[in-house]
C-alpha atoms as a PDB file:
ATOM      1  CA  UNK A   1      19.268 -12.824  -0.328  1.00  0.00           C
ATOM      2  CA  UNK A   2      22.153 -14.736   0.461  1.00  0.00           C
ATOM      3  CA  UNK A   3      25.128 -12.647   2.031  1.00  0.00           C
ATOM      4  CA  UNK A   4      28.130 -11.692  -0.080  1.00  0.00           C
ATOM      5  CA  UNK A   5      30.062 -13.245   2.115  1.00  0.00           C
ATOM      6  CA  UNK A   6      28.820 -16.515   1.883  1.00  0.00           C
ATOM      7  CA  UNK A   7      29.192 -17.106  -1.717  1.00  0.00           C
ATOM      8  CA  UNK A   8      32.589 -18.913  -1.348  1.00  0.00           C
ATOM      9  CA  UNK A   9      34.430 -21.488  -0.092  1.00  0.00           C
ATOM     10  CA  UNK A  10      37.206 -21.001   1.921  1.00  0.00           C
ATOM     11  CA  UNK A  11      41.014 -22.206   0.803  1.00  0.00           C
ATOM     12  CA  UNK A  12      43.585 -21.664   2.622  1.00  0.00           C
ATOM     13  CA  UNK A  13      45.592 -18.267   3.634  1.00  0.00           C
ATOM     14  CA  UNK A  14      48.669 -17.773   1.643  1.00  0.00           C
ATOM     15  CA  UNK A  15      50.847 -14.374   2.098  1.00  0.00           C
ATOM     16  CA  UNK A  16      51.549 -14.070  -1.504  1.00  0.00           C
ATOM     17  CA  UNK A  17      48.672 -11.391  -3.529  1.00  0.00           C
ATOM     18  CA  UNK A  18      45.850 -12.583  -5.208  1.00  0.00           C
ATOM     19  CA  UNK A  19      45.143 -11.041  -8.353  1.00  0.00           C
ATOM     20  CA  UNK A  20      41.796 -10.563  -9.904  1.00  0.00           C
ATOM     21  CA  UNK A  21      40.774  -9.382 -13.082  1.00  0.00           C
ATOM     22  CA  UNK A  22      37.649  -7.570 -13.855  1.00  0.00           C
ATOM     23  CA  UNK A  23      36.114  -6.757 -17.477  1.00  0.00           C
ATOM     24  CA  UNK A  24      33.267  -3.964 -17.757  1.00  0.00           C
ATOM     25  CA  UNK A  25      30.428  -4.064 -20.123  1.00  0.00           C
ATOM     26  CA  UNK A  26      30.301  -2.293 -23.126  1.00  0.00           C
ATOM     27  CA  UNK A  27      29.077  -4.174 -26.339  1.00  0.00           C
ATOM     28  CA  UNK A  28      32.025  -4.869 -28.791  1.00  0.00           C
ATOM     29  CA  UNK A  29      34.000  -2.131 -27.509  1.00  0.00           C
ATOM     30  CA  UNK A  30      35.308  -5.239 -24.791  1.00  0.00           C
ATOM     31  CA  UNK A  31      37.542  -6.724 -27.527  1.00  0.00           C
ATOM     32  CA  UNK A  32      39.731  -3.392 -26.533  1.00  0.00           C
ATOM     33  CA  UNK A  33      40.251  -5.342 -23.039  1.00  0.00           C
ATOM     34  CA  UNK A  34      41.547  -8.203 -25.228  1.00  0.00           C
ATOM     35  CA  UNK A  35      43.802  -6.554 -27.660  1.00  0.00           C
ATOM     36  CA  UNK A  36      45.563  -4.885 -24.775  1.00  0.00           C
ATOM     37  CA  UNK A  37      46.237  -8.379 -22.597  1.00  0.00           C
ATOM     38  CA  UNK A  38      47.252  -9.689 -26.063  1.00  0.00           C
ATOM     39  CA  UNK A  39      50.146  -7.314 -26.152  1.00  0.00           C
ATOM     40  CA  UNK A  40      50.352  -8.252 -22.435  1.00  0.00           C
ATOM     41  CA  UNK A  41      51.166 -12.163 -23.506  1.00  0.00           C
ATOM     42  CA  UNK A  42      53.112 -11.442 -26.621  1.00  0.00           C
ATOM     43  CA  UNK A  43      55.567  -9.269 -24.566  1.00  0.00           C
ATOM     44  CA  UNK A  44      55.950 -11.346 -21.376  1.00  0.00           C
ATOM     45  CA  UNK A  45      55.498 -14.802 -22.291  1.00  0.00           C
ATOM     46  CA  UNK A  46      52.708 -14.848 -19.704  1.00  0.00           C
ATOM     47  CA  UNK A  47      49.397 -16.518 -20.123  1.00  0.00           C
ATOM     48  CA  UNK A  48      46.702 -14.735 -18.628  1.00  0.00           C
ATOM     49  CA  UNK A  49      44.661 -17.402 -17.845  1.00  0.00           C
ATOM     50  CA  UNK A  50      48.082 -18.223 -15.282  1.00  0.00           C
ATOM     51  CA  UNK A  51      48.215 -14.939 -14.179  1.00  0.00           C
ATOM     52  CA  UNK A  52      45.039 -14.199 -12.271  1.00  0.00           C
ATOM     53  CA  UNK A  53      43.471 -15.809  -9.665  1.00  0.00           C
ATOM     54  CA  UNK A  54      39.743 -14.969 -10.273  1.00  0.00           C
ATOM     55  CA  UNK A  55      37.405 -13.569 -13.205  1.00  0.00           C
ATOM     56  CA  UNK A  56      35.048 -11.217 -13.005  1.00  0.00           C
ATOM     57  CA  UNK A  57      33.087  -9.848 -16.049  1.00  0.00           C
ATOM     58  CA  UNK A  58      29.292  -8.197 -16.640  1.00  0.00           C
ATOM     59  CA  UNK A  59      27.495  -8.289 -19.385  1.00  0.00           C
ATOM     60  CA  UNK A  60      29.835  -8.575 -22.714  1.00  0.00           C
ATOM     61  CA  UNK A  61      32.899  -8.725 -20.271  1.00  0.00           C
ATOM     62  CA  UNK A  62      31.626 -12.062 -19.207  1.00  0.00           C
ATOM     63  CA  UNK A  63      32.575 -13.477 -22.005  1.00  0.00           C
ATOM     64  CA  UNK A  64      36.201 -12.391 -21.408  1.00  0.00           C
ATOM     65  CA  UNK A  65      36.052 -13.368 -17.962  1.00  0.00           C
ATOM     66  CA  UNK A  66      34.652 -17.158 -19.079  1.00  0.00           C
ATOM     67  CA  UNK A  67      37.226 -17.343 -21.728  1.00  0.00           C
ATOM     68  CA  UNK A  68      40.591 -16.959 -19.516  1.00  0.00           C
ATOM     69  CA  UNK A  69      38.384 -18.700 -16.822  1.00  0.00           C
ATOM     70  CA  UNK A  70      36.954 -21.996 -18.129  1.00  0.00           C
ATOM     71  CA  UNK A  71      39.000 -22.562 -21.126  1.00  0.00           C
ATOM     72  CA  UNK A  72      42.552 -21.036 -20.321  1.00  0.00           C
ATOM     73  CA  UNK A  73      42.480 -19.462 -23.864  1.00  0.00           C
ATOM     74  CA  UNK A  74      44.960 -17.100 -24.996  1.00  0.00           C
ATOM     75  CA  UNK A  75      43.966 -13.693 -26.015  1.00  0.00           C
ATOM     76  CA  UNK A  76      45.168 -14.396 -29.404  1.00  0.00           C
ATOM     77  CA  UNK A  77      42.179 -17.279 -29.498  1.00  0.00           C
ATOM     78  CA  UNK A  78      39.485 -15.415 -27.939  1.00  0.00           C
ATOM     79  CA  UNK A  79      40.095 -12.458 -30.310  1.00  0.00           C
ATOM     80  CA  UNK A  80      38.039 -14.234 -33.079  1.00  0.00           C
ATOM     81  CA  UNK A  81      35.432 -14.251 -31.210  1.00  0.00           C
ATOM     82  CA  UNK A  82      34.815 -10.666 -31.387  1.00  0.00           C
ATOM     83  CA  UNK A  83      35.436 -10.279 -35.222  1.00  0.00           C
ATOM     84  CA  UNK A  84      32.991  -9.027 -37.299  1.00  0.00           C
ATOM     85  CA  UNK A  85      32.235 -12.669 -38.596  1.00  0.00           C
ATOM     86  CA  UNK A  86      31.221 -13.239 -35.013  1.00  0.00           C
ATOM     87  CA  UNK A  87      29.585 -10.447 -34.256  1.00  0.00           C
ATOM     88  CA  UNK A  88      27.254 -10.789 -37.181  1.00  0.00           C
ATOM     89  CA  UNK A  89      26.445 -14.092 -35.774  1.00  0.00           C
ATOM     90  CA  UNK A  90      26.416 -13.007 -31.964  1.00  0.00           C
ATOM     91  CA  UNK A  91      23.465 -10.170 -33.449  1.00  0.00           C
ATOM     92  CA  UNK A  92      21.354 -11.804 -35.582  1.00  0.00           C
ATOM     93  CA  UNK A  93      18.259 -10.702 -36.402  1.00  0.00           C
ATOM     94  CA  UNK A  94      15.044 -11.848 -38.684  1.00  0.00           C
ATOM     95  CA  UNK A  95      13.519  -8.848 -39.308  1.00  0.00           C
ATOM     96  CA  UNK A  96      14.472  -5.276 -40.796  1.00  0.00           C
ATOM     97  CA  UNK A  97      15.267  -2.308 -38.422  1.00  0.00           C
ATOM     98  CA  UNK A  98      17.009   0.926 -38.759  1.00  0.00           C
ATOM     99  CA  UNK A  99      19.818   1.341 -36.531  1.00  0.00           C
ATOM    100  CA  UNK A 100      19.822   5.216 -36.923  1.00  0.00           C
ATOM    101  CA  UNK A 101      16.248   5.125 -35.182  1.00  0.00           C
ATOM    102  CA  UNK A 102      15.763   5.426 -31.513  1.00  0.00           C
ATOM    103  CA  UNK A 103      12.124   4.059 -31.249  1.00  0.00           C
ATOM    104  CA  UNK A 104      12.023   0.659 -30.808  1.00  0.00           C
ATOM    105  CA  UNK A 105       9.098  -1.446 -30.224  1.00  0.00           C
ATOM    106  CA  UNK A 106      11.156  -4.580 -30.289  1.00  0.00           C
ATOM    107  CA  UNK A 107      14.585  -5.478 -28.694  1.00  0.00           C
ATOM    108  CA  UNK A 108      17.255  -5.300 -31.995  1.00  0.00           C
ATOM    109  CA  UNK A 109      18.064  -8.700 -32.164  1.00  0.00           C
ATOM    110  CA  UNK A 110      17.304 -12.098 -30.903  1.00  0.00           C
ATOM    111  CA  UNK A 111      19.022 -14.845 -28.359  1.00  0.00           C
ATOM    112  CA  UNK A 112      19.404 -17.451 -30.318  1.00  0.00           C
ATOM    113  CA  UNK A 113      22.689 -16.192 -32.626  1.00  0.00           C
ATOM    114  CA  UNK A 114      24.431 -15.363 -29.407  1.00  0.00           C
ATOM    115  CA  UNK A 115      23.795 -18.510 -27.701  1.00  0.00           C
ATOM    116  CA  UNK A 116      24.329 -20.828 -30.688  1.00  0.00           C
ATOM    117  CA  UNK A 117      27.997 -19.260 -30.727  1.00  0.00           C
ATOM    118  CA  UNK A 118      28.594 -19.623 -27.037  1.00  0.00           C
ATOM    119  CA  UNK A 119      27.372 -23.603 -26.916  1.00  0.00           C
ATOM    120  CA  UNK A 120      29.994 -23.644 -29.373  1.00  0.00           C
ATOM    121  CA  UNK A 121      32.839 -22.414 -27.321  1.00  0.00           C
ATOM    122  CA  UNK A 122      31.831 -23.340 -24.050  1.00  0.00           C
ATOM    123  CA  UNK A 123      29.245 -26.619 -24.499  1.00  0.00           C
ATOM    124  CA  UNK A 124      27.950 -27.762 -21.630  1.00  0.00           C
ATOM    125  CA  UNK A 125      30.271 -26.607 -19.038  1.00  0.00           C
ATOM    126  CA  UNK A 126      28.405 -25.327 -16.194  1.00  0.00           C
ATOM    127  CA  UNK A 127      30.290 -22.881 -13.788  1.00  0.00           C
ATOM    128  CA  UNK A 128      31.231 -24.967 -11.040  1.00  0.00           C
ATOM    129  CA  UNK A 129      33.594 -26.719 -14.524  1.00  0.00           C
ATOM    130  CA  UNK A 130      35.569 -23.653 -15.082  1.00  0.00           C
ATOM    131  CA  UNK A 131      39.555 -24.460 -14.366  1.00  0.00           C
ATOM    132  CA  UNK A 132      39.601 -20.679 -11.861  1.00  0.00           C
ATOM    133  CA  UNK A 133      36.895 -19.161 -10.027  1.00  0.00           C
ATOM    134  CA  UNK A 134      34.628 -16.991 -12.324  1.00  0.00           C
ATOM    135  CA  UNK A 135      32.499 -14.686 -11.178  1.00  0.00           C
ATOM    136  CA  UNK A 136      29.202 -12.839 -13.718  1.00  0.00           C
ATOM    137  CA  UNK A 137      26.414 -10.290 -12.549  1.00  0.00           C
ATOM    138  CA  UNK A 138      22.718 -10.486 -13.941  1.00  0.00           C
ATOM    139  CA  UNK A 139      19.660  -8.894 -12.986  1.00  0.00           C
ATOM    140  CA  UNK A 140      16.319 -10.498 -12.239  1.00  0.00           C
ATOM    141  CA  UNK A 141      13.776  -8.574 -13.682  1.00  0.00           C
ATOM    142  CA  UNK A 142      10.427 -10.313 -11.622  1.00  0.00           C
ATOM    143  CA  UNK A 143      12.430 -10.533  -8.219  1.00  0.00           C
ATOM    144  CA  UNK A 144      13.828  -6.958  -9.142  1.00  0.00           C
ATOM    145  CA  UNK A 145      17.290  -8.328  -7.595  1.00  0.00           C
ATOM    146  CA  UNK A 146      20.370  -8.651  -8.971  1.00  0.00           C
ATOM    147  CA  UNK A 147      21.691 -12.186  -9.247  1.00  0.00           C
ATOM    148  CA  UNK A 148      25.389 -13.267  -8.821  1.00  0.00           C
ATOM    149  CA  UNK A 149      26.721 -16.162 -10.539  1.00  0.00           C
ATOM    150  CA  UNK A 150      29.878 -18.023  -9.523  1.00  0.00           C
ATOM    151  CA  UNK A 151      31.683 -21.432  -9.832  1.00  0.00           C
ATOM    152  CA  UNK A 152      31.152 -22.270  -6.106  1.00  0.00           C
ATOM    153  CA  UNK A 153      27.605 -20.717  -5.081  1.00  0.00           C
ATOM    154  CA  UNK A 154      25.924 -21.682  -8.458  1.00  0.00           C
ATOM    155  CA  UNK A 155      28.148 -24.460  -9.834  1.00  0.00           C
ATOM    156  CA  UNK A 156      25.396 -26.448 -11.750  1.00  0.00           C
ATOM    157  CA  UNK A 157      24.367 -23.046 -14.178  1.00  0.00           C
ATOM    158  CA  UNK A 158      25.760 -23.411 -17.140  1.00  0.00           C
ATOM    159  CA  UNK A 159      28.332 -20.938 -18.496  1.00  0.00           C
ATOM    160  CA  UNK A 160      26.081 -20.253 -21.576  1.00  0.00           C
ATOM    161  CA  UNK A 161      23.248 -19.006 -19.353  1.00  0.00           C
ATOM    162  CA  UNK A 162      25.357 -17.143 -17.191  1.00  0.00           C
ATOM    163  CA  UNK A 163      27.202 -15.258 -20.079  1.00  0.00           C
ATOM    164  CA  UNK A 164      22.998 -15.122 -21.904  1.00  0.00           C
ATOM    165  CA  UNK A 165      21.968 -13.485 -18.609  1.00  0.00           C
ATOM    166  CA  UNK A 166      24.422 -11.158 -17.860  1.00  0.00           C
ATOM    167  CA  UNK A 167      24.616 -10.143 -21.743  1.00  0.00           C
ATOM    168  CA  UNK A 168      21.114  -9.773 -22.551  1.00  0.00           C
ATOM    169  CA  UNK A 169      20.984  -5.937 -23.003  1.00  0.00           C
ATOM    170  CA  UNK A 170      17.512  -4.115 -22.893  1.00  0.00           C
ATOM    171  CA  UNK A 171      16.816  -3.061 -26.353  1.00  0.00           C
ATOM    172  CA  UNK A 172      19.551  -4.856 -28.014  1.00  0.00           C
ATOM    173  CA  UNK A 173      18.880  -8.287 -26.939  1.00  0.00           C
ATOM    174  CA  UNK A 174      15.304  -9.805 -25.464  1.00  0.00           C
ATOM    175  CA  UNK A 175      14.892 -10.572 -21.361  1.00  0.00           C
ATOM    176  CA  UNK A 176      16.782 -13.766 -20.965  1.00  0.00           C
ATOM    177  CA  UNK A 177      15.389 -17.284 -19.557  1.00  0.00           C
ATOM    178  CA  UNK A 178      17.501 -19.771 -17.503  1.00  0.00           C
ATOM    179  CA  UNK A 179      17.428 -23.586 -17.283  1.00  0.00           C
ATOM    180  CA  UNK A 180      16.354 -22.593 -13.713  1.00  0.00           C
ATOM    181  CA  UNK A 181      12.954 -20.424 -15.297  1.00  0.00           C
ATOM    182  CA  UNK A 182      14.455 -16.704 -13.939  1.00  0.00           C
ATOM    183  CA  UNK A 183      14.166 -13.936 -16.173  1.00  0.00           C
ATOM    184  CA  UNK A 184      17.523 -12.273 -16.603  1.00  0.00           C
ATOM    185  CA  UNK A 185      19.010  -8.918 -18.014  1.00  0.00           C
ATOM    186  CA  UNK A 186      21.968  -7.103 -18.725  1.00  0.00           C
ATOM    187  CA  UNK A 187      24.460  -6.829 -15.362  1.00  0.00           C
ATOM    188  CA  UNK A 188      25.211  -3.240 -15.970  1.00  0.00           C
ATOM    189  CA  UNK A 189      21.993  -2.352 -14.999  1.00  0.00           C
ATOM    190  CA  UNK A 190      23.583  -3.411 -11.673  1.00  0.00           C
ATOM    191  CA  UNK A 191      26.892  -1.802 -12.436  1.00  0.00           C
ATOM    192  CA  UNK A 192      28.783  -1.898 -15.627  1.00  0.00           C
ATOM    193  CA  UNK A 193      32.388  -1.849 -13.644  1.00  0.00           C
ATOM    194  CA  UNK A 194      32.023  -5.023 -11.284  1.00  0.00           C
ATOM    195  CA  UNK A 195      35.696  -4.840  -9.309  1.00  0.00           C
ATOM    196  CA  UNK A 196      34.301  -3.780  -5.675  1.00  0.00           C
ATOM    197  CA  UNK A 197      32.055  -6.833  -6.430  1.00  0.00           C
ATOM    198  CA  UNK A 198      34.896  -8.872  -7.508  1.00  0.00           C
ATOM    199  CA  UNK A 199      37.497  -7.477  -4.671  1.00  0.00           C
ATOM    200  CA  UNK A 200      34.461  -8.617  -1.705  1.00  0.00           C
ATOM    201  CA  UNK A 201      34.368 -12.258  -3.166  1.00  0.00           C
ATOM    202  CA  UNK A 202      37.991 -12.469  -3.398  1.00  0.00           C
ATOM    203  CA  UNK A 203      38.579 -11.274  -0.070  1.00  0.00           C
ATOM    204  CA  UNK A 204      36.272 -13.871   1.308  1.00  0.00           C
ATOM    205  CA  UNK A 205      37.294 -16.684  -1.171  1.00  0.00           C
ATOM    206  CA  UNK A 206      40.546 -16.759  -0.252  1.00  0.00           C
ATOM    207  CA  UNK A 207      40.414 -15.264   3.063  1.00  0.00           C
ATOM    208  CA  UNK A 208      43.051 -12.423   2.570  1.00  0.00           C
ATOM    209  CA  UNK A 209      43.273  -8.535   2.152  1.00  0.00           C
ATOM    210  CA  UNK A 210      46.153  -9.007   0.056  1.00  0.00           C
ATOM    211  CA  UNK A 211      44.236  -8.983  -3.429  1.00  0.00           C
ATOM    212  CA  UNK A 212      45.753  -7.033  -6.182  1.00  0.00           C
ATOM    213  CA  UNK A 213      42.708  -6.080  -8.857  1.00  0.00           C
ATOM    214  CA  UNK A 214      43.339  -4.752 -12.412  1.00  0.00           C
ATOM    215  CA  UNK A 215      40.083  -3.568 -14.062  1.00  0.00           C
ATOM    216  CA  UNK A 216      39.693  -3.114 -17.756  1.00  0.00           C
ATOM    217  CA  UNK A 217      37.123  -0.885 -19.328  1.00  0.00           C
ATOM    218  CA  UNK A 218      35.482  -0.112 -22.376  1.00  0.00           C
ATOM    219  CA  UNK A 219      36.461   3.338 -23.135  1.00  0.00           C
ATOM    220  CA  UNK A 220      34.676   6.746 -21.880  1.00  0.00           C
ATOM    221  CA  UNK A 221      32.492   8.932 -23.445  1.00  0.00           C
ATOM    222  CA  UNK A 222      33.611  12.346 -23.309  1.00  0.00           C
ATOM    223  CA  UNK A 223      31.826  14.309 -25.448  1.00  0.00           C
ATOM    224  CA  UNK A 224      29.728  17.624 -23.663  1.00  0.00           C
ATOM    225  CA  UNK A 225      26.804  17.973 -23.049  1.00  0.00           C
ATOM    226  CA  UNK A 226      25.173  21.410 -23.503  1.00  0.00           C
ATOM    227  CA  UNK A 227      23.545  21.878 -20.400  1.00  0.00           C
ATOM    228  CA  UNK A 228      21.198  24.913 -21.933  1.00  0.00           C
ATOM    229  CA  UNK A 229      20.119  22.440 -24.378  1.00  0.00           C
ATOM    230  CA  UNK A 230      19.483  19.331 -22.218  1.00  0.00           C
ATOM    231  CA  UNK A 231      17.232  21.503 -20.858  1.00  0.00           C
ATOM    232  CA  UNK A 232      14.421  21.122 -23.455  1.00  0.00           C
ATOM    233  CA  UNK A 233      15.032  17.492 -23.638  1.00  0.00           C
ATOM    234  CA  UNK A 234      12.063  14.879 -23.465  1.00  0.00           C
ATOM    235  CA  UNK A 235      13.347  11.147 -24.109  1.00  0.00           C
ATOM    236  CA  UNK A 236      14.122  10.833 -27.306  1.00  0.00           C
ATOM    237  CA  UNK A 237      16.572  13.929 -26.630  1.00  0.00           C
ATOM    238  CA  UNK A 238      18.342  12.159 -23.922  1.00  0.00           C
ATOM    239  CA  UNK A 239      18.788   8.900 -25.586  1.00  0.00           C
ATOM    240  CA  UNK A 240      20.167  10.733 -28.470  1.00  0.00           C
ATOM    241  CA  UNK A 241      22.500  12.367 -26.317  1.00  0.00           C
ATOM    242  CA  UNK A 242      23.613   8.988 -24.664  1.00  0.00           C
ATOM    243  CA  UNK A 243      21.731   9.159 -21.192  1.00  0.00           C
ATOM    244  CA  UNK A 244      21.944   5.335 -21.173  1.00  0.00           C
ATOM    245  CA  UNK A 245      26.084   5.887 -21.071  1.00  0.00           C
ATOM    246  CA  UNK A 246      25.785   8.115 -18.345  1.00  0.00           C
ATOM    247  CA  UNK A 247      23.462   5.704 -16.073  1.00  0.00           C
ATOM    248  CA  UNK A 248      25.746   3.004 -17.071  1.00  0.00           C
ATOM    249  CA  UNK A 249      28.870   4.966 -16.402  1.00  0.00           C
ATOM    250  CA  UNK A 250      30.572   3.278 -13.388  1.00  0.00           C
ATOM    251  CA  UNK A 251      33.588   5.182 -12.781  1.00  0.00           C
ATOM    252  CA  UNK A 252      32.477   6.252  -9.463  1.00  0.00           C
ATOM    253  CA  UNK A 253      33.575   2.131  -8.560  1.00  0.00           C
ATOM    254  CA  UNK A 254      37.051   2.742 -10.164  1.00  0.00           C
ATOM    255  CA  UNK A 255      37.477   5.984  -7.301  1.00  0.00           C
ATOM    256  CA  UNK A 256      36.422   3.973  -4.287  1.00  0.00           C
ATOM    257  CA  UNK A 257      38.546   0.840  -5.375  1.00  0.00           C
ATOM    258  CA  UNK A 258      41.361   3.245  -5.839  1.00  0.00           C
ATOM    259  CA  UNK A 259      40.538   4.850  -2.122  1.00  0.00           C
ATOM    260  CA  UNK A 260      40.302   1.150  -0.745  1.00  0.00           C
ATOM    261  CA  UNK A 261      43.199  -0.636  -2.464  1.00  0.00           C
ATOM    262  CA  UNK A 262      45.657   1.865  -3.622  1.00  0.00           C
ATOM    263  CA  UNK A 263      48.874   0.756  -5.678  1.00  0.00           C
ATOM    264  CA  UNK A 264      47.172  -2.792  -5.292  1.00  0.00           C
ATOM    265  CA  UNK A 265      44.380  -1.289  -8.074  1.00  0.00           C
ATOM    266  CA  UNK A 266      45.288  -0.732 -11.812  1.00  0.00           C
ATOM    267  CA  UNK A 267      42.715   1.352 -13.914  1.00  0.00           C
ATOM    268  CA  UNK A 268      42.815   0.572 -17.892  1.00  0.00           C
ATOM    269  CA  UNK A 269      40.275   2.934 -19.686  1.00  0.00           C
ATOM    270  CA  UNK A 270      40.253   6.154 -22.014  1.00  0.00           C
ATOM    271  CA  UNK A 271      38.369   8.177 -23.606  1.00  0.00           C
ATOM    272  CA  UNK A 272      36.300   6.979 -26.859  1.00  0.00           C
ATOM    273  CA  UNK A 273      37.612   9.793 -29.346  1.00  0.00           C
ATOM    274  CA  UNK A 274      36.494   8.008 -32.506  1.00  0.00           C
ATOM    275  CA  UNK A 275      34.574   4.678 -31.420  1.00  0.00           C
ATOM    276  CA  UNK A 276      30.923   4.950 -31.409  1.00  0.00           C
ATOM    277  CA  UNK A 277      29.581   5.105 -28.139  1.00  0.00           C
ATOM    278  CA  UNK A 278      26.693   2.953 -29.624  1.00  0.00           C
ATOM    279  CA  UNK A 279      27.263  -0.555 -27.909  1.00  0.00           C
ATOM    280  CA  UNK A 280      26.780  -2.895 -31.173  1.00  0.00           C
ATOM    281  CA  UNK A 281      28.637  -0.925 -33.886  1.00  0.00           C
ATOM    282  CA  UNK A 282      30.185  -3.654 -35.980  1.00  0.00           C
ATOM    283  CA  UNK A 283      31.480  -2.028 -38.736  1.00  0.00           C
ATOM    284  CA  UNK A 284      34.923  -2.084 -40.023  1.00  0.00           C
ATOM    285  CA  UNK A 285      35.954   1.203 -39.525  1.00  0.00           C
ATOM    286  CA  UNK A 286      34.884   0.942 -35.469  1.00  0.00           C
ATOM    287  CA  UNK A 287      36.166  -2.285 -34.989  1.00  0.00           C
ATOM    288  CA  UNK A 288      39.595  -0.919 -36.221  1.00  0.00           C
ATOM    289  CA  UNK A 289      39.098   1.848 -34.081  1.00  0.00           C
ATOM    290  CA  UNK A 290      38.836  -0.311 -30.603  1.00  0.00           C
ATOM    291  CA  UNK A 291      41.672  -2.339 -31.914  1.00  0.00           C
ATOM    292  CA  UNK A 292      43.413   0.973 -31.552  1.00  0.00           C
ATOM    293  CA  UNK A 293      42.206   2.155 -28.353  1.00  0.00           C
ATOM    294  CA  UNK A 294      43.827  -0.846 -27.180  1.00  0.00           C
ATOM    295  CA  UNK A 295      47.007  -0.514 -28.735  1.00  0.00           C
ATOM    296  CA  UNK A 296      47.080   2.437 -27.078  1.00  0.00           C
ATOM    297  CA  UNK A 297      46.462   1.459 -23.850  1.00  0.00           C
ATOM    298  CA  UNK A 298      49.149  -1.140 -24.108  1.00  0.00           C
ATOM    299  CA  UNK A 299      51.285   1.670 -25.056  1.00  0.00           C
ATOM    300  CA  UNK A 300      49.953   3.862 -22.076  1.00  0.00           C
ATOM    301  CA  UNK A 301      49.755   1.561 -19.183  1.00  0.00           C
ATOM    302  CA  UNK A 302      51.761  -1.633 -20.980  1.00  0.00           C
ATOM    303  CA  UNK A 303      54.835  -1.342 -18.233  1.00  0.00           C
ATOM    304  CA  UNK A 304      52.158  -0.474 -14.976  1.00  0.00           C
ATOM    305  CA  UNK A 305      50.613  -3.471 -15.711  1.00  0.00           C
ATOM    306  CA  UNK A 306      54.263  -5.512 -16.364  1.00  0.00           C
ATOM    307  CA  UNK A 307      55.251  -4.135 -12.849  1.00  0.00           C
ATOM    308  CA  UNK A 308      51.944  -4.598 -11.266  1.00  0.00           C
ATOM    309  CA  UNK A 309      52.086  -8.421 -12.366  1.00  0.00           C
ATOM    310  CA  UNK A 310      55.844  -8.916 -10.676  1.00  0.00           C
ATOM    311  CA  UNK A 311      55.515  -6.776  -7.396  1.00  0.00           C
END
């Protein structure tokens, strides 16, 4: 395996901070992310895509990360792509399931509406094509190694099949195939918040410790657990109860990037309260919920981020 050091060229030193951006996983509950950094460019003027340095994104945060990235959008642009419209599109399926039911003896929906929607925003573009670096996690399941994608170590993969790989959930989406044959899945099986992955590659990229980092995640859930009852559980108990949330719950990254970084880290996250934890709940009523969530954030950590941008 190729050292994470060696996964980037080298530019030269400047004494002014990078700043990275990093986008957790989470199903459509990542258009929160986007809603807040919308408020972010109404209120300043700023583009984000001008702003940051570097993206970093796993699983459905890739596609954030690719958007600002490759195509300099504007959150405003890349909103649509996580409207109900889309994400009927992005999950298609051809036969009938019940979403209530946790037995599954095929993955929920299929590839091809979720690649069919990102040829049409990104085309051909490979990586090594994207206007700032770009960084995206998968995991490859017959090596049993994770996989890192970037615009300098893997420039010729194309930003379809990196978003496919690092997207393609187990049991909502089926085991992913590259142009280069390797069987990908969902990032988050890696880690679900990828900023100490993103702050290593930035350090070596452009050869400086002086890397600011704001992380944006999906939203925590909360809820308790009775522990006297999780005792009696077998696995459809747990899955009920969201043990896949808890494995995929990365906010043991977010404390050691605070320890490592300090005021150069900026945490945006919360907890759930009404959104479904389940990661591909389209519906009106939780869609309007995450648009709230990040509302709320904007309205929570709107001037940290303002003064974390100009100092």
């Amino acid at each position: 395996m190729k050292s994470l050091f060696n996964l980037f060229k080298k530019p030269e030193t400047k004494d002014t901070p990078k700043k990275i951006i990093s986008f957790d996983g989470g199903g459509v509950r990542a258009i929160a992310g986007i809603i807040f950094l919308d408020k972010f460019e109404t209120v300043t003027g700023k583009k984000v895509s001008d702003v940051f340095d570097m993206f970093i994104g796993t699983s459905a945060g890739s596609l954030n990360a690719a958007c600002f990235a490759s195509e300099s959008m504007c959150s405003d642009d890349i909103k649509k792509y996580w409207s109900q419209d889309y994400l009927n599109r992005i999950m298609e399926t051809s036969f009938f399931w019940d979403k209530a039911s946790l037995v599954q003896a095929r993955p929920r929906y299929e590839s091809k509406g979720r690649v069919k929607v990102l040829k049409e925003i990104f085309g051909t573009k490979t990586l090594g094509q994207s206007k700032k670096p770009i960084l995206t996690l998968c995991y490859d399941v017959e090596k049993r190694n994770h996989v890192i994608h970037t615009s300098v170590s893997t420039p010729n993969v194309s930003i379809v099949d990196a978003i496919s790989a690092s997207s393609a959930a187990p049991m909502y989406f089926p085991t992913y195939q590259t142009a280069q044959g390797s069987w990908m899945i969902d990032g988050s099986i890696v880690t679900n918040n990828p900023t100490l992955l993103g702050l290593v590659h930035a350090k070596e990229y452009f050869q400086t410790d002086n890397i600011k980092v704001l992380s944006i995640g999906v939203g925590q859930n909360n809820k308790k657990i009775s522990g006297e009852s999780s005792a009696n559980w077998g696995g459809v108990g747990w899955l009920r109860n969201d043990i896949m949330g808890m494995v995929l719950d990365s906010e043991i990254h977010n404390h050691i990037a605070l320890n490592l970084i300090k005021n150069n880290y900026l945490r945006i996250n919360s907890p759930l309260n009404q959104i479904n934890k389940m990661l591909d709940d389209s519906s009106l009523e939780n869609l309007e919920n995450i648009h709230l969530m990040g509302n709320h954030w904007w309205e929570k950590f709107g001037d940290d981020l303002v003064k974390f941008i100009e100092d």
